[in-house]
Protein backbone atom coordinates (compact mmCIF):
# COMPACT_ATOMS: atom_id res chain seq x y z
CA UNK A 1 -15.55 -1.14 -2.27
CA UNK A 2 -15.97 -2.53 0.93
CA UNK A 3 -16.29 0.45 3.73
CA UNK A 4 -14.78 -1.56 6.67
CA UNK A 5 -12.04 -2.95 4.23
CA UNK A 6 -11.17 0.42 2.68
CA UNK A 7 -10.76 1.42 6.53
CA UNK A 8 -8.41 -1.39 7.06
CA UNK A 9 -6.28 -0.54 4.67
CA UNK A 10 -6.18 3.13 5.13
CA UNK A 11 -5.14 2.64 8.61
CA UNK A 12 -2.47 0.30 7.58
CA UNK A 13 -1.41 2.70 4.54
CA UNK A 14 -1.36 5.79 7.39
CA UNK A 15 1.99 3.88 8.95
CA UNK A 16 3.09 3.98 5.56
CA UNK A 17 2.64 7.22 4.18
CA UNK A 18 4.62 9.80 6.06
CA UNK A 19 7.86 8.13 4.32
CA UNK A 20 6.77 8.62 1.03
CA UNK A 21 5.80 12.01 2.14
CA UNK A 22 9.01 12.99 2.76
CA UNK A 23 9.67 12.86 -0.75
CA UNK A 24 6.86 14.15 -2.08
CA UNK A 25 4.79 10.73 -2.63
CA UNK A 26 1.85 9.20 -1.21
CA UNK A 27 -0.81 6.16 -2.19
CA UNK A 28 -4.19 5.57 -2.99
CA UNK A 29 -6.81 3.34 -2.45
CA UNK A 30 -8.13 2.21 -6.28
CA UNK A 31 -10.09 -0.96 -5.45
CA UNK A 32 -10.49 -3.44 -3.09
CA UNK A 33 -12.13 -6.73 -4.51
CA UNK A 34 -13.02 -9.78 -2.39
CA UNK A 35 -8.66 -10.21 -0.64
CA UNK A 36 -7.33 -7.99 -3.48
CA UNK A 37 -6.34 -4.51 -2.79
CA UNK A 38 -5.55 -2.27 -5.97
CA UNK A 39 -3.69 1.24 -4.97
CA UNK A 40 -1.70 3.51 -7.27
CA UNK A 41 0.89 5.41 -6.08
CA UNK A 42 0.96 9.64 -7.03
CA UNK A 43 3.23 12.28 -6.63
CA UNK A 44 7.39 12.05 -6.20
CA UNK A 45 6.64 8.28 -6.00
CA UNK A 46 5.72 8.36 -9.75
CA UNK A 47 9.18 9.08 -11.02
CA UNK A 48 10.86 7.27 -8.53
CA UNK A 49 13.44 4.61 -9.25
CA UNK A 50 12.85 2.29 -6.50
CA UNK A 51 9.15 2.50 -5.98
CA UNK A 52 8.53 -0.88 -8.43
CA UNK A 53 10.81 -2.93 -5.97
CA UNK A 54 11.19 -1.30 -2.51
CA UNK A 55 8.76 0.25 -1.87
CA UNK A 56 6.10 -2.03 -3.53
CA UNK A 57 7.47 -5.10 -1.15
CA UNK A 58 7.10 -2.72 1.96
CA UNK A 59 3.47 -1.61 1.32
CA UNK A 60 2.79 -5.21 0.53
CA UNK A 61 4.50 -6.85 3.64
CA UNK A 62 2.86 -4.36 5.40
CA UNK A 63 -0.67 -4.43 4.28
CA UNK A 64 -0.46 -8.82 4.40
CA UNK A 65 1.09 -8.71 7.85
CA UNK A 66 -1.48 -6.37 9.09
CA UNK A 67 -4.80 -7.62 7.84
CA UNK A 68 -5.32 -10.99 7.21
CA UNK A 69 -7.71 -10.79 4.66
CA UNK A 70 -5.78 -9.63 2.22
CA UNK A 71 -3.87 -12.27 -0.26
CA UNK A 72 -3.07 -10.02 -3.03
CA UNK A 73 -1.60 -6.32 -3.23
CA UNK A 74 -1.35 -4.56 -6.74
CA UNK A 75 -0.05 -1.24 -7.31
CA UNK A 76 0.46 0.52 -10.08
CA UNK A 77 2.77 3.60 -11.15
CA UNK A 78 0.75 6.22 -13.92
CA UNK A 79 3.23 6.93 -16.53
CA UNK A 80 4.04 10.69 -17.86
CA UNK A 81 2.67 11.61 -21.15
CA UNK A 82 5.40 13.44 -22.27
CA UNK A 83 3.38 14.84 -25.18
């Protein structure tokens, strides 16, 4: 991962994170490779209803607006083993 990338991002992500915060949530950084920027997102944010529409189009509005670089945002929500 790119160092000067990965601090792009984070500073982009920092606008972001104090609302998912506030219930519980927050995102991290997986990957970035080449204009593609791979984050997962942890906490309340993992059982959260709206996260694979809202708040997926936010972070990636935000982090395409921001830094020009980037052309594609994936994010991805771990699943509970229930077992």
């Amino acid at each position: 991962m790119e160092r000067e990338k990965l601090k792009e991002v984070e500073l982009v992500l920092e606008k972001i994170r104090p609302a998912l915060k506030e219930h519980h949530g927050n995102l991290k950084v997986v990957d970035i490779k080449g204009d593609e920027v791979y984050l997962q997102f942890e906490g309340g944010c993992t059982d959260c209803p709206i996260v694979d529409v809202s708040v997926k189009e936010v972070v990636d509005i935000a982090l395409k607006g921001n830094l020009d670089w980037v052309k594609k945002v994936e994010i991805s929500v771990p699943k509970h083993n229930l077992l």
